[in-house]
Protein backbone atom coordinates (compact mmCIF):
# COMPACT_ATOMS: atom_id res chain seq x y z
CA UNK A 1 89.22 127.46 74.88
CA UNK A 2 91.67 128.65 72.23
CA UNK A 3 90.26 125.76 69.93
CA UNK A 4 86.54 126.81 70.07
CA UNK A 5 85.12 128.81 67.03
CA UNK A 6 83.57 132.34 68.46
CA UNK A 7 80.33 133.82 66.99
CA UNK A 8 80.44 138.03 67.81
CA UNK A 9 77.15 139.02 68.41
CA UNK A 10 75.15 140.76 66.00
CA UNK A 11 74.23 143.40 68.68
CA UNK A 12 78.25 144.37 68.85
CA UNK A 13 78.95 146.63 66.43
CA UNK A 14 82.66 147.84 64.13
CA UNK A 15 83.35 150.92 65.90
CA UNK A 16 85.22 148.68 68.73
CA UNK A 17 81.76 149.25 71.29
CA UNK A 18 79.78 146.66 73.36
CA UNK A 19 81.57 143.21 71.44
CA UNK A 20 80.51 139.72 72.97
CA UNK A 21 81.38 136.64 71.57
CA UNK A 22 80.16 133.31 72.34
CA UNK A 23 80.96 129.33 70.96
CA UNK A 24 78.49 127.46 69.89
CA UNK A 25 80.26 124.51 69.14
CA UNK A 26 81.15 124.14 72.82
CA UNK A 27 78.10 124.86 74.32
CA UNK A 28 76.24 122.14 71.99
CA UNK A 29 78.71 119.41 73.07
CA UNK A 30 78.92 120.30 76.40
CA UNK A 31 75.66 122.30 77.94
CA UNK A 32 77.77 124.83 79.30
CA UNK A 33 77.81 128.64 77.18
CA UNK A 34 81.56 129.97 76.88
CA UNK A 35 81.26 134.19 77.20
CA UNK A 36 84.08 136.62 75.98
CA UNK A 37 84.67 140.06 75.58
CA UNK A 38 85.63 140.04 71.55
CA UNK A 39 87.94 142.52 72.02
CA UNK A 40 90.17 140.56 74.06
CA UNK A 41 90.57 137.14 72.47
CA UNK A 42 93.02 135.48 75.30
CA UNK A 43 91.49 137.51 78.07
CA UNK A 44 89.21 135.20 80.43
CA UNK A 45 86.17 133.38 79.52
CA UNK A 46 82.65 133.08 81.39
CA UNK A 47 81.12 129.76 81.37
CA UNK A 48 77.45 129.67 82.29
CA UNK A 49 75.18 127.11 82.08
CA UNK A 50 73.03 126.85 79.42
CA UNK A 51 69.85 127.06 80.62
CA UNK A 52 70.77 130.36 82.58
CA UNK A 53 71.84 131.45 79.11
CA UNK A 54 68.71 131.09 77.76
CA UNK A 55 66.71 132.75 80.51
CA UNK A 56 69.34 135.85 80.46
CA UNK A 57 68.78 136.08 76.32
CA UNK A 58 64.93 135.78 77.14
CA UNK A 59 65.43 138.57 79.31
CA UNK A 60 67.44 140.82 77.38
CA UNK A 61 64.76 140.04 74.38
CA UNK A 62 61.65 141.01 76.19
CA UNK A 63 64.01 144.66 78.19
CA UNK A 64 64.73 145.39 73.73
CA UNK A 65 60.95 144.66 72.84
């Protein structure tokens, strides 16, 4: 995954806290969402489908509400 682009998350923030990154690019071509701690940029990646992806950010949006 070293060629994918990663998006940080707008929820991480500066002060080197709660960073996730994710690439888009990938999970468009492929269906599958590539997960990384930011902080760690070779450190393993989580690969989850993306319709469990969706669910989990549809979760997370309605705990935040």
């Amino acid at each position: 995954m070293s060629h994918a682009e990663w998006v940080t998350s707008t929820y991480s923030n500066g002060g080197g806290g709660a960073c996730v990154a994710w690439a888009p690019g990938i999970a468009a071509a492929t269906g599958v969402v590539p997960v990384r701690d930011s902080k760690v940029a070779d450190g393993p990646v989580l690969s989850v489908p993306s319709g469990s992806w969706d669910a989990f950010l549809r979760d997370l949006t309605r705990c935040t509400a």
